[in-house]
N, C-alpha and C. Protein backbone atom coordinates (compact mmCIF):
# COMPACT_ATOMS: atom_id res chain seq x y z
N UNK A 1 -26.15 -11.98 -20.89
CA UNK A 1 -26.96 -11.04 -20.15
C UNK A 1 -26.45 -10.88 -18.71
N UNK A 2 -26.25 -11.72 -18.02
CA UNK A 2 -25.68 -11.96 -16.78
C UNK A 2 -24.51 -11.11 -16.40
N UNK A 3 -23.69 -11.05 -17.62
CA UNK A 3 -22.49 -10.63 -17.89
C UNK A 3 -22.67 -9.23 -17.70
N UNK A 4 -23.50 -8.49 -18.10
CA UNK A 4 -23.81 -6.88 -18.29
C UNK A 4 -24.33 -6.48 -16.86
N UNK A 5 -25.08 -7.42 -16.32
CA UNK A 5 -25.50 -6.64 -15.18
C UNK A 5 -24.26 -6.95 -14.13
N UNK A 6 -23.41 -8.12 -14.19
CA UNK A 6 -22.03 -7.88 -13.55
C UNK A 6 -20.79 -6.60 -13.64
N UNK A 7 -21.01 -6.52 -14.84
CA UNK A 7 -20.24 -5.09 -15.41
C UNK A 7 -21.69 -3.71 -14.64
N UNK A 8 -22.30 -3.84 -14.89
CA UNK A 8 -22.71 -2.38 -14.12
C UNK A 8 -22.73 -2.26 -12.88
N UNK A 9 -23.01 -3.30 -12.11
CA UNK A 9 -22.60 -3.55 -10.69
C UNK A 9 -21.19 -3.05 -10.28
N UNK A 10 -20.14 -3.69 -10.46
CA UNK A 10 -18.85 -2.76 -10.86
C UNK A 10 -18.85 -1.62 -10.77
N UNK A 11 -19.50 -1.24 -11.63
CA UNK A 11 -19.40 0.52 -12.33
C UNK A 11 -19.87 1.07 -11.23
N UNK A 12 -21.13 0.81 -10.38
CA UNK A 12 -22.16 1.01 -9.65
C UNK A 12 -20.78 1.56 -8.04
N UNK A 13 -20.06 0.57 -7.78
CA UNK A 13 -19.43 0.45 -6.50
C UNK A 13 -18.82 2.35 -5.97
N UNK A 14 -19.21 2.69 -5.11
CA UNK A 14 -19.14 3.89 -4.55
C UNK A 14 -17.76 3.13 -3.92
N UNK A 15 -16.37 3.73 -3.89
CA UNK A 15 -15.08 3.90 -3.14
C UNK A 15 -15.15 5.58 -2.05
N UNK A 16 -15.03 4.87 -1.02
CA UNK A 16 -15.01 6.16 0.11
C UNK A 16 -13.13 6.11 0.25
N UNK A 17 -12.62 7.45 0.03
CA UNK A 17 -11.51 7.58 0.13
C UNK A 17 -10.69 8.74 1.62
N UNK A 18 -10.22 7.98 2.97
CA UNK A 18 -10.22 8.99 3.92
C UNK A 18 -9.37 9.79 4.08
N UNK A 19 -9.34 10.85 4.39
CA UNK A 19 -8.21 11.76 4.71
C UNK A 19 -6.86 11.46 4.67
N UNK A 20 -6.92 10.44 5.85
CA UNK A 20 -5.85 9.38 6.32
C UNK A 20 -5.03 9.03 5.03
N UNK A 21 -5.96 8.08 4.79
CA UNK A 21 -5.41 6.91 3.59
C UNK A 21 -5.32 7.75 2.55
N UNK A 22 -6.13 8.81 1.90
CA UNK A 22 -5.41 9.38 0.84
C UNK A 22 -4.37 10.38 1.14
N UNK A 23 -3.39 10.54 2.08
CA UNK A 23 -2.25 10.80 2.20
C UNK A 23 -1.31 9.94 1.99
N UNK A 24 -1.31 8.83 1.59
CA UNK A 24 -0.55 7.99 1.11
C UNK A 24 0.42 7.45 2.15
N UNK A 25 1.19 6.14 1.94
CA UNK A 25 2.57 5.82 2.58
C UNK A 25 3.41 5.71 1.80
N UNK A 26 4.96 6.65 1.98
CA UNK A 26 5.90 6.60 0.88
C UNK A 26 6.36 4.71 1.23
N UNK A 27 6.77 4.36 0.22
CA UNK A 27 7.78 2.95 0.18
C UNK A 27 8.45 3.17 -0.95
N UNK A 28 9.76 2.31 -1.16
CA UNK A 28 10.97 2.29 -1.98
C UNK A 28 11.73 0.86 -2.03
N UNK A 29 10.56 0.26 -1.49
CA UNK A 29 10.89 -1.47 -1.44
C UNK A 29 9.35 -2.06 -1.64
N UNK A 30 9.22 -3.05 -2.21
CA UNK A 30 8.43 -4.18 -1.87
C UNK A 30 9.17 -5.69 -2.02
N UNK A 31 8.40 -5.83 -1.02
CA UNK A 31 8.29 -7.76 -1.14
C UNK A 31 7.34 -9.19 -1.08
N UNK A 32 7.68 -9.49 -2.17
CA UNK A 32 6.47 -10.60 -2.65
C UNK A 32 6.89 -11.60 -1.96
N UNK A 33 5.71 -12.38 -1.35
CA UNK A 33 6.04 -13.65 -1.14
C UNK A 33 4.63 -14.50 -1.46
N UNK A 34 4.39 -15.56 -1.78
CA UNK A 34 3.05 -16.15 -2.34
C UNK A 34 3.45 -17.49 -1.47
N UNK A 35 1.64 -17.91 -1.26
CA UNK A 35 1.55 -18.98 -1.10
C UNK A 35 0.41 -20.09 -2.83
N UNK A 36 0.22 -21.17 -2.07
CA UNK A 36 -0.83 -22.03 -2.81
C UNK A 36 -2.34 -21.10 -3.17
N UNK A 37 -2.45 -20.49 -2.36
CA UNK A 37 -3.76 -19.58 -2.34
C UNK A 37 -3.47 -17.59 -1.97
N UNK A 38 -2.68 -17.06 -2.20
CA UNK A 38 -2.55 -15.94 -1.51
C UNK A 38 -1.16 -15.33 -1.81
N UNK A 39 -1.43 -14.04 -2.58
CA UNK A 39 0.27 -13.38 -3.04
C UNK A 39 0.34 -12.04 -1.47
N UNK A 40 1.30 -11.97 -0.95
CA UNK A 40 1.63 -10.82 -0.01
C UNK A 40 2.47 -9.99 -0.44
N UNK A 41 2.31 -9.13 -0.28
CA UNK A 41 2.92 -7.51 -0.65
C UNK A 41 3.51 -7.05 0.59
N UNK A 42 4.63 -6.74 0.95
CA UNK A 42 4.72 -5.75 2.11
C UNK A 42 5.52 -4.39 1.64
N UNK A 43 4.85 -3.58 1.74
CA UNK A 43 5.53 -1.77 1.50
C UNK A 43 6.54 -1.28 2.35
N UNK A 44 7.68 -0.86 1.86
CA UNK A 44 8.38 -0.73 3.23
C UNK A 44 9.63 0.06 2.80
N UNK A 45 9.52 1.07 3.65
CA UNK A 45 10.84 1.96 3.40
C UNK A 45 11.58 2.25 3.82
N UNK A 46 13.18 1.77 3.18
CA UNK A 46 14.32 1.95 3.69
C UNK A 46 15.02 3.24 3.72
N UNK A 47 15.86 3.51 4.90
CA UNK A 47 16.32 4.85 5.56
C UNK A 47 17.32 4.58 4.52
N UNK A 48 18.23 5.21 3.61
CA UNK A 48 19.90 4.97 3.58
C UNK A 48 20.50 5.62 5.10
N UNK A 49 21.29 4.55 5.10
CA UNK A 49 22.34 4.60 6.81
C UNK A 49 21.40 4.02 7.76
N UNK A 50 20.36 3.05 7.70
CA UNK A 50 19.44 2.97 9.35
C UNK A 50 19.80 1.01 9.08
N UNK A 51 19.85 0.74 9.77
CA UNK A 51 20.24 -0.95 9.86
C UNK A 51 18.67 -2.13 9.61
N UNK A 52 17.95 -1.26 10.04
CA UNK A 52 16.78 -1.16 9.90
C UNK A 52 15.44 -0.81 9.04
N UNK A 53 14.76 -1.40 8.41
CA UNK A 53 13.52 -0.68 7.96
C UNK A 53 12.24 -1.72 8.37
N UNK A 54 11.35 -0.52 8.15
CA UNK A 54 9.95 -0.97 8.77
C UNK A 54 8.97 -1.42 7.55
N UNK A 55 8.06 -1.92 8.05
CA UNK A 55 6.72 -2.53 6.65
C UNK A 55 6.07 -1.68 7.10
N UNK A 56 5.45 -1.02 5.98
CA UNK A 56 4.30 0.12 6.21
C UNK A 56 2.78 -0.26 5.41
N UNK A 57 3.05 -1.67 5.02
CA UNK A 57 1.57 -1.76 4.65
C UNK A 57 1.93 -3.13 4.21
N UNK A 58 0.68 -4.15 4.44
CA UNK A 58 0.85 -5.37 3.78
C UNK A 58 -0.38 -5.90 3.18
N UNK A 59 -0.42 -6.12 1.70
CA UNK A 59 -1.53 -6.43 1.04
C UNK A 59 -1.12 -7.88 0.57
N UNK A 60 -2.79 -8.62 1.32
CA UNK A 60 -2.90 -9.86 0.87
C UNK A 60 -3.74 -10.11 -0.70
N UNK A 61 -3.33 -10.56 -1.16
CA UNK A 61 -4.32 -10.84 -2.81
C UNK A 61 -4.31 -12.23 -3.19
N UNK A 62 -5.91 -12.73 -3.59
CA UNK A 62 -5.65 -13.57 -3.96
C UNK A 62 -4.63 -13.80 -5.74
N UNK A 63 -4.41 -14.93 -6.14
CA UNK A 63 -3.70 -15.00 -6.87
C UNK A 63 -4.34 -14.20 -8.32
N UNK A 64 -5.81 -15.01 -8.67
CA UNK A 64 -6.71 -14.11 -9.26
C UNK A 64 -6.45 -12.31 -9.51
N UNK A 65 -6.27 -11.66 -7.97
CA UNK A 65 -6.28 -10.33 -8.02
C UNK A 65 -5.32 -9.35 -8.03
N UNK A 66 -3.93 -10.44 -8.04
CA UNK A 66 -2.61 -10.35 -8.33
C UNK A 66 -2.17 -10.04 -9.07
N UNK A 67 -3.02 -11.21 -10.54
CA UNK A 67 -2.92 -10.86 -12.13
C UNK A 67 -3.38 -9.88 -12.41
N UNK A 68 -5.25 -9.40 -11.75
CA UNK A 68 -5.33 -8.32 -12.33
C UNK A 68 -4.23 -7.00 -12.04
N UNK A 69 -3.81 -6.90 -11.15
CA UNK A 69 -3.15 -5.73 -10.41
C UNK A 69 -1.67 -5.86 -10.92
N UNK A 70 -0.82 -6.65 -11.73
CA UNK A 70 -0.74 -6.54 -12.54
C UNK A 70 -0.36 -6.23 -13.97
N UNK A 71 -1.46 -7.00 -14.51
CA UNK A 71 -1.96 -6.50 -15.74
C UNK A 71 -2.20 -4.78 -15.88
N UNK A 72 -3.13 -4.17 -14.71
CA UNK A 72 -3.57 -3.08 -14.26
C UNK A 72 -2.09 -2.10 -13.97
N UNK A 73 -1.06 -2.39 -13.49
CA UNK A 73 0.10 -1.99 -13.59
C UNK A 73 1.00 -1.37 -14.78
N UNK A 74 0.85 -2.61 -15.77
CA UNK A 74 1.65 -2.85 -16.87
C UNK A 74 1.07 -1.86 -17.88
N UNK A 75 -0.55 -1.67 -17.85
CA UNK A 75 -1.11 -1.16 -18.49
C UNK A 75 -1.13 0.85 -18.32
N UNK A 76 -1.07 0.91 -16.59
CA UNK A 76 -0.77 2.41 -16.44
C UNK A 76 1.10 2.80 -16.72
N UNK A 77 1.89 1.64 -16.46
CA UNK A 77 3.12 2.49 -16.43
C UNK A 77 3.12 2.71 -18.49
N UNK A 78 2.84 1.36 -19.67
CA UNK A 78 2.87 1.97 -20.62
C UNK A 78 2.11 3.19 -21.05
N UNK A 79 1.08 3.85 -20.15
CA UNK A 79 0.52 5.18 -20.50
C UNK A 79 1.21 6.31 -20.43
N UNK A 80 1.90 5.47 -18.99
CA UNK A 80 2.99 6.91 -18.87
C UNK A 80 3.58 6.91 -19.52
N UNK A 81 4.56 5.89 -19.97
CA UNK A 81 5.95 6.15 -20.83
C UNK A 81 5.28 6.76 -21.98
N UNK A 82 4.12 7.05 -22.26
CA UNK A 82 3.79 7.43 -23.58
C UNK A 82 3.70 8.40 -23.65
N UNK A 83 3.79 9.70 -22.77
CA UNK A 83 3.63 11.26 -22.62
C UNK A 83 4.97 11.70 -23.03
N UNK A 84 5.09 12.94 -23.32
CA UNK A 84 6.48 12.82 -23.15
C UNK A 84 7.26 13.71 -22.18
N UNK A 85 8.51 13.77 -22.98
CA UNK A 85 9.73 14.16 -21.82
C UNK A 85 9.50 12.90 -20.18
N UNK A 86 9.20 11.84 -20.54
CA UNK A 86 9.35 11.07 -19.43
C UNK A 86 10.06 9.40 -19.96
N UNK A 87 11.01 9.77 -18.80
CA UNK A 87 11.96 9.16 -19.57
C UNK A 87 11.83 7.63 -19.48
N UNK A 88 12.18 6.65 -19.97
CA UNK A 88 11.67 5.07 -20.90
C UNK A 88 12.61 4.42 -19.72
N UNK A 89 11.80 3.02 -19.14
CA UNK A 89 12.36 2.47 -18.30
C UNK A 89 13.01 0.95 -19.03
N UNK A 90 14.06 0.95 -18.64
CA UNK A 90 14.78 -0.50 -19.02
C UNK A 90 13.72 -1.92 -18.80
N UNK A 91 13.85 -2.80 -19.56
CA UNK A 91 13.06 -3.69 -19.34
C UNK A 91 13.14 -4.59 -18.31
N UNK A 92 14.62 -4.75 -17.46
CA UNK A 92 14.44 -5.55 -16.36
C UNK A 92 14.86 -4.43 -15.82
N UNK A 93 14.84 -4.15 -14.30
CA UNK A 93 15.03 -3.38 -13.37
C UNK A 93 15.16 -4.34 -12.09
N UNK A 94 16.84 -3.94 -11.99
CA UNK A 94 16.77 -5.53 -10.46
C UNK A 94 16.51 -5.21 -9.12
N UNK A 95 15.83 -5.98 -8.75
CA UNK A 95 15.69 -6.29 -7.54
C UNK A 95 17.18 -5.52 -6.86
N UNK A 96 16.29 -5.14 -5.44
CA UNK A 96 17.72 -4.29 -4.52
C UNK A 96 17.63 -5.55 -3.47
N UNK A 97 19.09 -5.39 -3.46
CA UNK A 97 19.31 -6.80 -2.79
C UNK A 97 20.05 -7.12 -1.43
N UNK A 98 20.32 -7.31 -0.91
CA UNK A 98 20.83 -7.49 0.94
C UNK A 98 19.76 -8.23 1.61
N UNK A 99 18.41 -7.83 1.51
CA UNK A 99 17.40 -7.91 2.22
C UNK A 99 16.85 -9.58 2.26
N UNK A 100 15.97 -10.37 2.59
CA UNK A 100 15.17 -11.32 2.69
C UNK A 100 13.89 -10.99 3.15
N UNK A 101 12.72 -11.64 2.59
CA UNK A 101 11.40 -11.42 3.65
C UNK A 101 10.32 -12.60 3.85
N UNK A 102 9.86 -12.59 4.78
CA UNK A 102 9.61 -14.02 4.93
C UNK A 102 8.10 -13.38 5.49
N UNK A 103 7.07 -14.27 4.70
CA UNK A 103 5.48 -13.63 4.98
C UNK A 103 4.87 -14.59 5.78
């Protein structure tokens, strides 16, 4: 029982989405770094030719919300690959590499 009124609570949660933030930030990098308690994300997009790139967003998660996100991942990119004319991604995809990041 407990369980159901946790699930509608959920359902219940109003997301306010602003102008701002739903214009999005492009990135073409991320980098994970985790601790004992806490996975970090930093978004960040590299110029080709700039010596330089900047972090444009850094999300802390606990480890918990990591898995879901994800799971939640794994689950929208197989939707996509399932439409068609879109083309099927290799199963590993490597890491771009030069860089280090330290959270």
């Amino acid at each position: 029982m407990e369980n159901d009124n946790t699930n509608n609570l959920v359902n219940e949660i109003q997301v306010e989405l602003s102008e701002e933030v739903a214009q999005g930030t492009y990135s073409n990098l991320a980098i994970i770094a985790h601790s004992s308690s806490e996975f970090i994300i930093d978004f960040i997009r590299v110029v080709p030719g700039m010596l330089k790139a900047k972090v444009k967003s850094r999300i802390i998660l606990t480890p918990d919300n990591a898995k879901r996100l994800l799971h939640a991942l794994q689950d929208n990119i197989a939707k996509f690959e399932q439409q068609e004319n879109v083309p099927q991604f290799d199963d590993f995809i490597p890491p771009m590499g030069g860089m280090k990041g330290e959270a």
